[in-house]
C-alpha atoms as a PDB file:
ATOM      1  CA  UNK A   1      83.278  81.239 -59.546  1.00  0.00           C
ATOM      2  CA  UNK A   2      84.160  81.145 -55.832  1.00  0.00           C
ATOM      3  CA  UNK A   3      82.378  80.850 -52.681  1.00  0.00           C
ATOM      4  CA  UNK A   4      82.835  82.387 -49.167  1.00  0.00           C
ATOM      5  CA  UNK A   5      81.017  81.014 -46.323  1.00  0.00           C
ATOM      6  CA  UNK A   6      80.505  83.573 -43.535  1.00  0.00           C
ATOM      7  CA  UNK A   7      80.133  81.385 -40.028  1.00  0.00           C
ATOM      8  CA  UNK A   8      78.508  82.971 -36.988  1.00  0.00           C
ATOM      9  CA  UNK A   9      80.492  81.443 -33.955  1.00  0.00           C
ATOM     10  CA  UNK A  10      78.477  78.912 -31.839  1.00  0.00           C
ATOM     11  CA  UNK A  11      76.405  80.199 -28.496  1.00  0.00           C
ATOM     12  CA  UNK A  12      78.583  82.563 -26.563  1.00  0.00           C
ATOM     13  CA  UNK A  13      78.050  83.647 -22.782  1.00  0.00           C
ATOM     14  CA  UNK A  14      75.335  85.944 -23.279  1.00  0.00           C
ATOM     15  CA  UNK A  15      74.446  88.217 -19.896  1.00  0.00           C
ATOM     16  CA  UNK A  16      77.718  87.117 -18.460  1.00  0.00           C
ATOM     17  CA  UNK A  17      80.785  89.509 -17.750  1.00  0.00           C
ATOM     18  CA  UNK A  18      82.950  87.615 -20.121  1.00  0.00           C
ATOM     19  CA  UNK A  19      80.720  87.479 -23.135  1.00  0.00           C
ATOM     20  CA  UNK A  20      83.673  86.247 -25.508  1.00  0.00           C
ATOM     21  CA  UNK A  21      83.377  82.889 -24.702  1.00  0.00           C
ATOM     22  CA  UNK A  22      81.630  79.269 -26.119  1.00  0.00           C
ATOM     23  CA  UNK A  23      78.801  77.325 -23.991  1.00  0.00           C
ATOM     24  CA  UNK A  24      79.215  74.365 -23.929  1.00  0.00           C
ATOM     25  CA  UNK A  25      76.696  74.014 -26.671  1.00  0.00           C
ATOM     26  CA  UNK A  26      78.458  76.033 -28.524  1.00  0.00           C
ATOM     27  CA  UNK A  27      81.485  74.291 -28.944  1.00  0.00           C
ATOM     28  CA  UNK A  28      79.259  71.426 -29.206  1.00  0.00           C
ATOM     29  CA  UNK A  29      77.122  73.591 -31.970  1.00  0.00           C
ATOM     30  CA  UNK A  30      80.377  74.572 -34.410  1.00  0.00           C
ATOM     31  CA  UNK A  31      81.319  70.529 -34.201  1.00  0.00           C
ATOM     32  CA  UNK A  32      77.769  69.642 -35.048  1.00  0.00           C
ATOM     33  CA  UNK A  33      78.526  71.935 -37.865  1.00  0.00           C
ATOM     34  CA  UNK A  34      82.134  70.768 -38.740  1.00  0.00           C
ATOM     35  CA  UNK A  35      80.277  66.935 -38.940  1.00  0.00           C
ATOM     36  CA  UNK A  36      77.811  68.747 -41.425  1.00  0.00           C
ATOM     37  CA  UNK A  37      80.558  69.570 -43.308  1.00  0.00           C
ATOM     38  CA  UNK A  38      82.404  66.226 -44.275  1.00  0.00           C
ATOM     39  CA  UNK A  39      79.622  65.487 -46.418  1.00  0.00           C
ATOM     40  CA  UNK A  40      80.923  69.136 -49.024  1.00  0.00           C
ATOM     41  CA  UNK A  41      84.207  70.034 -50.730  1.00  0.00           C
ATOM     42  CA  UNK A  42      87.402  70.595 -48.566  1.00  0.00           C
ATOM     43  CA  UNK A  43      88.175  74.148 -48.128  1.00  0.00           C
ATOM     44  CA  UNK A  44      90.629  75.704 -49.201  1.00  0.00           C
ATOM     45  CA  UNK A  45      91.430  78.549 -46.699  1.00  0.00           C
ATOM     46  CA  UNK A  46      89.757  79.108 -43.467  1.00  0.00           C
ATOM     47  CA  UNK A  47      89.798  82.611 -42.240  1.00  0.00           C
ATOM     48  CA  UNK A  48      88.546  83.803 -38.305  1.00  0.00           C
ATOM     49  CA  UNK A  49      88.153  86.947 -36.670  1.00  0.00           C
ATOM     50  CA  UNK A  50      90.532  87.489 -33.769  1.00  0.00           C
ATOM     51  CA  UNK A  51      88.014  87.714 -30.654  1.00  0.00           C
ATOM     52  CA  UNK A  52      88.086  84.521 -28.675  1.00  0.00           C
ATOM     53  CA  UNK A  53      84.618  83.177 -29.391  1.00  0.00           C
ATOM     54  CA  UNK A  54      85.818  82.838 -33.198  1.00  0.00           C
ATOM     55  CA  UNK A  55      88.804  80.892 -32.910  1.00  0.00           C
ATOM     56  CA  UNK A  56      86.986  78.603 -30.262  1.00  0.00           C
ATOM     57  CA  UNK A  57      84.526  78.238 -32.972  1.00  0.00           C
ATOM     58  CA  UNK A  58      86.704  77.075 -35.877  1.00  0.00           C
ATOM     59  CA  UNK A  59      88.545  75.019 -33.249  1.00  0.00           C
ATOM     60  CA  UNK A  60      85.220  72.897 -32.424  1.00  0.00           C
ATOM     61  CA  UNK A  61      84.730  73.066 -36.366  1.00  0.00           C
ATOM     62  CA  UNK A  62      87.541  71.064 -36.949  1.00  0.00           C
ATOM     63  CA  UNK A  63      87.109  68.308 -34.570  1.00  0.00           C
ATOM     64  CA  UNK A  64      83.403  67.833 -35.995  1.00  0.00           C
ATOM     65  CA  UNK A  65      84.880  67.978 -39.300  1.00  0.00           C
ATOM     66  CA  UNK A  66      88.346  65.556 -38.924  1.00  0.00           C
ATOM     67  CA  UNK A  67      89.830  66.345 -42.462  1.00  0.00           C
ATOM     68  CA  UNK A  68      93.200  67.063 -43.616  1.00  0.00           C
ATOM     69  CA  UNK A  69      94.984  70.414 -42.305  1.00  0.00           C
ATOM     70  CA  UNK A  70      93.834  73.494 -44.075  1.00  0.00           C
ATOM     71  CA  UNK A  71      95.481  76.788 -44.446  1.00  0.00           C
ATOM     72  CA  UNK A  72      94.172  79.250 -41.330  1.00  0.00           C
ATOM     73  CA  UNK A  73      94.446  83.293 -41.286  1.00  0.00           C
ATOM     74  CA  UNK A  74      93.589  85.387 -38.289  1.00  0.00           C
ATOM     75  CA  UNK A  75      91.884  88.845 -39.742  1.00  0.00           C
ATOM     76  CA  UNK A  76      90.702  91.443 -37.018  1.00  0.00           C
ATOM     77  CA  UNK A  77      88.800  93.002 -39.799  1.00  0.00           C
ATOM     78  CA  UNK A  78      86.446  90.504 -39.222  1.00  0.00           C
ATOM     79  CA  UNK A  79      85.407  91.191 -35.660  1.00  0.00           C
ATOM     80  CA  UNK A  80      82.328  91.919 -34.056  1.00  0.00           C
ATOM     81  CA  UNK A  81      81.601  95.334 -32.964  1.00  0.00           C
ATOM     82  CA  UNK A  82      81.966  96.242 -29.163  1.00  0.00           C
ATOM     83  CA  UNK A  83      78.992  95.701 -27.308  1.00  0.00           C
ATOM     84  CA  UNK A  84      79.896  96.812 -24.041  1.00  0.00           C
ATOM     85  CA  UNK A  85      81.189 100.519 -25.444  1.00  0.00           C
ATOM     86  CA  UNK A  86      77.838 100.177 -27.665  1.00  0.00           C
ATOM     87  CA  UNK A  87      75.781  99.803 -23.810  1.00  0.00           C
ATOM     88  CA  UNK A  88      78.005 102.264 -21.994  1.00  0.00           C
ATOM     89  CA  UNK A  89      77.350 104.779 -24.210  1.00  0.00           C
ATOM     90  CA  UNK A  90      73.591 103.834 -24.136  1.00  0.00           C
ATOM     91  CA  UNK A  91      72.943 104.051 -20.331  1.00  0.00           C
ATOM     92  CA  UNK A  92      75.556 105.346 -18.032  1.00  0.00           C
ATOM     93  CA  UNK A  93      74.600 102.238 -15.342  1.00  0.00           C
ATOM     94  CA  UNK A  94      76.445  99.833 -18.034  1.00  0.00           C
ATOM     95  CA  UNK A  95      79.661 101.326 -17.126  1.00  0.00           C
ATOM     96  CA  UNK A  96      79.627  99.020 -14.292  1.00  0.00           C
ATOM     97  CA  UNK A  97      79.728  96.393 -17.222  1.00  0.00           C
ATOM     98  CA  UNK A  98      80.147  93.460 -14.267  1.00  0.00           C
ATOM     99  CA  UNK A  99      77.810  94.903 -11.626  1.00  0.00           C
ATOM    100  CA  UNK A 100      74.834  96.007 -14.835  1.00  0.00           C
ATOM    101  CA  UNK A 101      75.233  92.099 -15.663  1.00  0.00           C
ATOM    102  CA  UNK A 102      74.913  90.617 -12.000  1.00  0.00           C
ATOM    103  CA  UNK A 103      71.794  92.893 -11.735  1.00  0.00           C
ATOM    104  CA  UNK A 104      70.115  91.621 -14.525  1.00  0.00           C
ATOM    105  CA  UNK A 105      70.600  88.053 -13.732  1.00  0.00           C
ATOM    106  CA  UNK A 106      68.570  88.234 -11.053  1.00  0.00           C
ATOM    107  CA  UNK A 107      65.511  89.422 -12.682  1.00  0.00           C
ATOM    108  CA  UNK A 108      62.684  87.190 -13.301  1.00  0.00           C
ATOM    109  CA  UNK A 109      63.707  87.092 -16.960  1.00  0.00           C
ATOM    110  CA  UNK A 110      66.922  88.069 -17.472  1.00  0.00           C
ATOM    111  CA  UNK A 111      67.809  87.128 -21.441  1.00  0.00           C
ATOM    112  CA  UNK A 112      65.037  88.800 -22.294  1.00  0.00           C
ATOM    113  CA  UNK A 113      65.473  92.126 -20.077  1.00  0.00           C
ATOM    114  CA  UNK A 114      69.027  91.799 -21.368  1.00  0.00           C
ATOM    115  CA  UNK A 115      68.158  91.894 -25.247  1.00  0.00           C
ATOM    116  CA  UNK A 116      65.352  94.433 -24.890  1.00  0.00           C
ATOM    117  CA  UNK A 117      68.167  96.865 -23.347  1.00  0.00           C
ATOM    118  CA  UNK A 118      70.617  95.730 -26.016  1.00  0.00           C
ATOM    119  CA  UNK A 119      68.409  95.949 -29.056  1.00  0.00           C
ATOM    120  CA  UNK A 120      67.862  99.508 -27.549  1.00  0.00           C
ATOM    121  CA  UNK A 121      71.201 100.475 -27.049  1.00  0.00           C
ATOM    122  CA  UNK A 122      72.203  99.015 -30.672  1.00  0.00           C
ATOM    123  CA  UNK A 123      69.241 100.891 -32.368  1.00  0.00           C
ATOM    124  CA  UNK A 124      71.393 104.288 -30.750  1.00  0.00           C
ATOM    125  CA  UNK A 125      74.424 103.622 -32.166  1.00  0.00           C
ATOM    126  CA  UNK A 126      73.032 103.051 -35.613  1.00  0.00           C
ATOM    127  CA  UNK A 127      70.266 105.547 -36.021  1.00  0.00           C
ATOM    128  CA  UNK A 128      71.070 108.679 -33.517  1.00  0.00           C
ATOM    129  CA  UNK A 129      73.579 110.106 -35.264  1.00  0.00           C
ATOM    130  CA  UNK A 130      75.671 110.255 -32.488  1.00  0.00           C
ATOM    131  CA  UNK A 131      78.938 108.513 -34.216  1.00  0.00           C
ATOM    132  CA  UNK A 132      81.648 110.594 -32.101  1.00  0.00           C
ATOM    133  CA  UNK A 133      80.558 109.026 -28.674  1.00  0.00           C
ATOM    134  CA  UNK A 134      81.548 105.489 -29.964  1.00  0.00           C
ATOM    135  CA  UNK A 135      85.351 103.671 -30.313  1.00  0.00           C
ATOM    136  CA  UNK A 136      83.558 103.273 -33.309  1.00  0.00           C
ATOM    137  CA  UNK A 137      80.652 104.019 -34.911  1.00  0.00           C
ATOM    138  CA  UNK A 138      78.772 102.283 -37.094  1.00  0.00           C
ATOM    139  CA  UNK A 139      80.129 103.444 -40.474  1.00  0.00           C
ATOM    140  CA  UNK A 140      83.252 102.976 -39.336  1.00  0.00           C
ATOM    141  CA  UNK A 141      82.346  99.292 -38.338  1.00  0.00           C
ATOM    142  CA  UNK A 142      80.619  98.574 -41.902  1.00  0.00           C
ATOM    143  CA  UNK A 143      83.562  99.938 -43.320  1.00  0.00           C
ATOM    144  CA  UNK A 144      85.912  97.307 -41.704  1.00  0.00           C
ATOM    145  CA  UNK A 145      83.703  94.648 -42.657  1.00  0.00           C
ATOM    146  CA  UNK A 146      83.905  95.681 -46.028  1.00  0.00           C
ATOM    147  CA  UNK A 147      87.021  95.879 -46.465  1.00  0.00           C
ATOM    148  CA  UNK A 148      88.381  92.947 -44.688  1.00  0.00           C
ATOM    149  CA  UNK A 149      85.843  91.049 -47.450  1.00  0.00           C
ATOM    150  CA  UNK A 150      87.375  92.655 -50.062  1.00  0.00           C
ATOM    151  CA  UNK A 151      90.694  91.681 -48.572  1.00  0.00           C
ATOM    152  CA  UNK A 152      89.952  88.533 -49.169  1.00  0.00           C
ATOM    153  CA  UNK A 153      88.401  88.371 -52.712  1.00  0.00           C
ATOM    154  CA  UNK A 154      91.569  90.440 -53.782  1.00  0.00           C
ATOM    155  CA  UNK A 155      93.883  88.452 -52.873  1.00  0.00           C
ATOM    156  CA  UNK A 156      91.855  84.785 -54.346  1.00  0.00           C
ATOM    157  CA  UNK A 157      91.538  87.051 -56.962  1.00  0.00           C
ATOM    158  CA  UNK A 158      94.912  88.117 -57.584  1.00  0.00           C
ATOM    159  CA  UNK A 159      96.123  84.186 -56.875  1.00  0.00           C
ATOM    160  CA  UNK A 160      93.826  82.885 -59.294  1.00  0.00           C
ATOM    161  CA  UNK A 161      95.128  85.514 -62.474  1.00  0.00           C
ATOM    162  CA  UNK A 162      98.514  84.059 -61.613  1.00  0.00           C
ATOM    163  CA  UNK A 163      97.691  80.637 -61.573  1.00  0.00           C
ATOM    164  CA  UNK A 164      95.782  81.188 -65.455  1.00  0.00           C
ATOM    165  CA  UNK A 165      98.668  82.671 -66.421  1.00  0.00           C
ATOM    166  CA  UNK A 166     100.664  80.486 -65.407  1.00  0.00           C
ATOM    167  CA  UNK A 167      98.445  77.606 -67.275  1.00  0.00           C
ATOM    168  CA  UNK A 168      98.217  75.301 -64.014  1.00  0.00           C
ATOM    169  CA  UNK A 169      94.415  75.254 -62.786  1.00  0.00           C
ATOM    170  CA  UNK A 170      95.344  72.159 -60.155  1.00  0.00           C
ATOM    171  CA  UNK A 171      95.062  74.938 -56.801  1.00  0.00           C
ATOM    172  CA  UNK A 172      92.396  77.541 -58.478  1.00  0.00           C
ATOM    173  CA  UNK A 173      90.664  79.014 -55.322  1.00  0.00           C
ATOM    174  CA  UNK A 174      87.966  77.141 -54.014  1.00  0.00           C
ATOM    175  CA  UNK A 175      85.557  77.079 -50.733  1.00  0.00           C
ATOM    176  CA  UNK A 176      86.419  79.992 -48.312  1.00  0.00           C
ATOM    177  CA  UNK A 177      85.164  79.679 -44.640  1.00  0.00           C
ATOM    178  CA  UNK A 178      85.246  82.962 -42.470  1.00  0.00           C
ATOM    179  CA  UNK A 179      84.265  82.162 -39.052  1.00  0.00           C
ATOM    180  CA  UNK A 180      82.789  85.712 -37.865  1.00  0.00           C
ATOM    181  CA  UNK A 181      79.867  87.045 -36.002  1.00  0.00           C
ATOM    182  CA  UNK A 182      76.361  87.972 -36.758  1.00  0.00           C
ATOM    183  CA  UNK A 183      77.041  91.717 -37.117  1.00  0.00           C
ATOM    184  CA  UNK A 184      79.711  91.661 -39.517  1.00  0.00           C
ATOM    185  CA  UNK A 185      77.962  89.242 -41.864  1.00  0.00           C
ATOM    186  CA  UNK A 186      74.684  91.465 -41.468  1.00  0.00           C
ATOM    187  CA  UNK A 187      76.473  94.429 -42.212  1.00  0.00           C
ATOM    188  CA  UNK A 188      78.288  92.808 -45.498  1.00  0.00           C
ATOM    189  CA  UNK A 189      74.913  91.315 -46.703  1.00  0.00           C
ATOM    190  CA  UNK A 190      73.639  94.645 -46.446  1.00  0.00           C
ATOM    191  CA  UNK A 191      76.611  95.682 -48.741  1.00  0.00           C
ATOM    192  CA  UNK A 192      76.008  93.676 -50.815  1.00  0.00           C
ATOM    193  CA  UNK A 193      71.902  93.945 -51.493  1.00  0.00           C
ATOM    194  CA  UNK A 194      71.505  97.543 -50.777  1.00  0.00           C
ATOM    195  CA  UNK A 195      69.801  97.085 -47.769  1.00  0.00           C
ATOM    196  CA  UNK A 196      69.059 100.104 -45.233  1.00  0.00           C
ATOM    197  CA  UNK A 197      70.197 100.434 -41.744  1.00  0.00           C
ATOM    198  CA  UNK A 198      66.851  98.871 -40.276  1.00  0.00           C
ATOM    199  CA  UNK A 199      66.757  95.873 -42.598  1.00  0.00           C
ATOM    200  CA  UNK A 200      70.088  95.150 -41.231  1.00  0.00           C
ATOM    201  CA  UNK A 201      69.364  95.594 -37.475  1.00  0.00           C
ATOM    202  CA  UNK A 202      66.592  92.742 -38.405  1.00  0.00           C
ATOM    203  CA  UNK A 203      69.043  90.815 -40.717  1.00  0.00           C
ATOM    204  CA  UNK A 204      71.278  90.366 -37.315  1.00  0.00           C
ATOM    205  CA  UNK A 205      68.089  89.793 -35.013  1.00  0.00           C
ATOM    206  CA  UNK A 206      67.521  86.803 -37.008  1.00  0.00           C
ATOM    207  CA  UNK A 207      71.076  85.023 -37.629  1.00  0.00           C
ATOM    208  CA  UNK A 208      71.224  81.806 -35.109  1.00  0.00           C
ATOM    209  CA  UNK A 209      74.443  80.428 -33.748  1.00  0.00           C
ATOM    210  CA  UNK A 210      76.844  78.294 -36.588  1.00  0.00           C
ATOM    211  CA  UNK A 211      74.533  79.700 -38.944  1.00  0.00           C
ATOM    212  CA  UNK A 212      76.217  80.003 -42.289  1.00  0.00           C
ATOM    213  CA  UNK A 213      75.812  82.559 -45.259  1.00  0.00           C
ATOM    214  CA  UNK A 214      77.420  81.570 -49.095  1.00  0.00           C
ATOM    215  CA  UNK A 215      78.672  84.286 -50.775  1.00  0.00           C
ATOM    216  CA  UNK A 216      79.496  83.884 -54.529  1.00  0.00           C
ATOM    217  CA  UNK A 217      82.293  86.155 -56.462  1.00  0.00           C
ATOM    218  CA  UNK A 218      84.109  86.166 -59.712  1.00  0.00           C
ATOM    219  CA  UNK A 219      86.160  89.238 -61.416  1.00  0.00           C
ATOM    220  CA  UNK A 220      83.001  90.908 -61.864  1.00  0.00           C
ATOM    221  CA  UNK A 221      80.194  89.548 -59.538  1.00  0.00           C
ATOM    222  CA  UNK A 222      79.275  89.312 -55.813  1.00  0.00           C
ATOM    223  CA  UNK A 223      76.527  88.207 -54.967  1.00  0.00           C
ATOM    224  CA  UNK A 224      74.715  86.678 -51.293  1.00  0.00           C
ATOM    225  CA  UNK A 225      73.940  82.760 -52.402  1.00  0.00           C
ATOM    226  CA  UNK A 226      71.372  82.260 -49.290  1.00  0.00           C
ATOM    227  CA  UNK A 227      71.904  83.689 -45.677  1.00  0.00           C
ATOM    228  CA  UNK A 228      71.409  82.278 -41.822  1.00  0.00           C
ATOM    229  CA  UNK A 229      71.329  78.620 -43.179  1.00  0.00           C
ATOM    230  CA  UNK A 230      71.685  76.531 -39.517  1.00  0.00           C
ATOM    231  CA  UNK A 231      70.022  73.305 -41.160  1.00  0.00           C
ATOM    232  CA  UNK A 232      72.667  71.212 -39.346  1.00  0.00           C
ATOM    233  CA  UNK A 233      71.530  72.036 -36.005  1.00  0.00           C
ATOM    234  CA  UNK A 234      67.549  71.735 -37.041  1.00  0.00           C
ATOM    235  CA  UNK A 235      68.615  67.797 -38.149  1.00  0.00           C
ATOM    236  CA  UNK A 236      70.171  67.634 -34.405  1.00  0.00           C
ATOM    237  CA  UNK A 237      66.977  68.773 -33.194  1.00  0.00           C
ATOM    238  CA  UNK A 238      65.413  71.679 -32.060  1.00  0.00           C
ATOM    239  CA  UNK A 239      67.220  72.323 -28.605  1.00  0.00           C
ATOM    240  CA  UNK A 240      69.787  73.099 -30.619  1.00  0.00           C
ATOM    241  CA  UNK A 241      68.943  76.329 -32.333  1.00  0.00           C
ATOM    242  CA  UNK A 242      70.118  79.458 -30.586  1.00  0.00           C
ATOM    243  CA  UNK A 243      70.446  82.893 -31.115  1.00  0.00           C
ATOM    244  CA  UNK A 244      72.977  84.253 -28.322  1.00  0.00           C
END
């Protein structure tokens, strides 16, 4: 049996025009994370979503961490889903994306005024049945998920019938990190237990920054190990857990 860890990137920009970027406490989150990590089994492949948030992740990751070179594949697949279509096609003043932001900032409370409208605007895109408005809707988005997951088992899959065959067990497939973002692993949890579309929205409500999600799989099993684990940034201390 293998595992797959599915790692939310550290604290991004959150009510800034350029959300696709680390805090400094994230960066400093993921290499909390990647000194969490020397204490487990080396990994044997890390995979990382394309949007720039990820790879700074995985980046910080490995300096925490400070082990040999492992094997690194970019997969789009594993992307978040866009959030500034998701508010343009919520309220027509977020297509001023820069301005909307700027506004909001200078509220009394603006993270909060800021997730209220996003919570609303990702509540439309799941539950009004109005898929056609979106670059892509949110069946379409599960369905990338999906399948860039079952990308991956495939192929450790497929590697590990050839190295059985081949009577050599020395590089069987081990620990698999994916460093992602809290939609996509909500959206493949819910895949994987059945969950409806509401269970999800909360699923993704809850996951904190650098949290971390095991995923077990063999031939004939896939399963969710535990989800939103983020106890290496509750033994740095409190200050440390974030959600956005």
């Amino acid at each position: 049996m293998a595992a797959i860890y599915l790692i939310r990137h550290g604290q991004a920009s959150f009510g800034s025009t350029d959300y696709d970027q680390l805090s400094d406490k994230g960066n400093q989150q993921a290499k909390i994370l990647g000194q969490y990590w020397r204490a487990r089994a080396l990994p044997s492949k890390f995979y990382c979503g394309d949007l720039l948030r990820h790879g700074q992740t995985l980046t910080a990751f490995v300096k925490g961490y400070q082990g040999e070179p492992i094997p690194m594949v970019i997969h789009s697949g594993f992307n978040e889903f866009d959030h500034v279509d998701i508010l343009k096609k919520y309220n027509d003043q977020w297509n001023n994306f820069a301005e909307m932001s700027e506004e909001i900032s200078q509220r009394k409370e603006p993270n909060k005024t800021l997730q209220k409208e996003f919570s609303k605007a990702l509540d439309r895109w799941v539950t009004a049945d109005k898929d056609h408005e979106y670059n892509e809707s949110w069946p379409q988005f599960k369905t990338r998920c999906i399948r860039a997951l079952r990308n991956i088992i495939e192929q450790e899959l497929a590697k590990k019938r050839v190295i059985t065959t081949g009577g050599n067990n020395i590089n069987k497939s081990k620990d698999i990190l994916v460093f992602t973002s809290g939609g996509t692993i909500s959206a493949i949890v819910q895949h994987i237990l059945q969950l409806n579309d509401r269970q999800t929205l909360a699923l993704n409500q809850q996951a904190r920054n650098t949290s971390v999600t095991k995923l077990l799989f063999s031939e004939n099993m896939l399963s969710v190990d535990y989800f939103n684990n983020y106890s290496h940034l509750e033994q740095a201390g409190d200050d440390w857990v974030t959600f956005r």
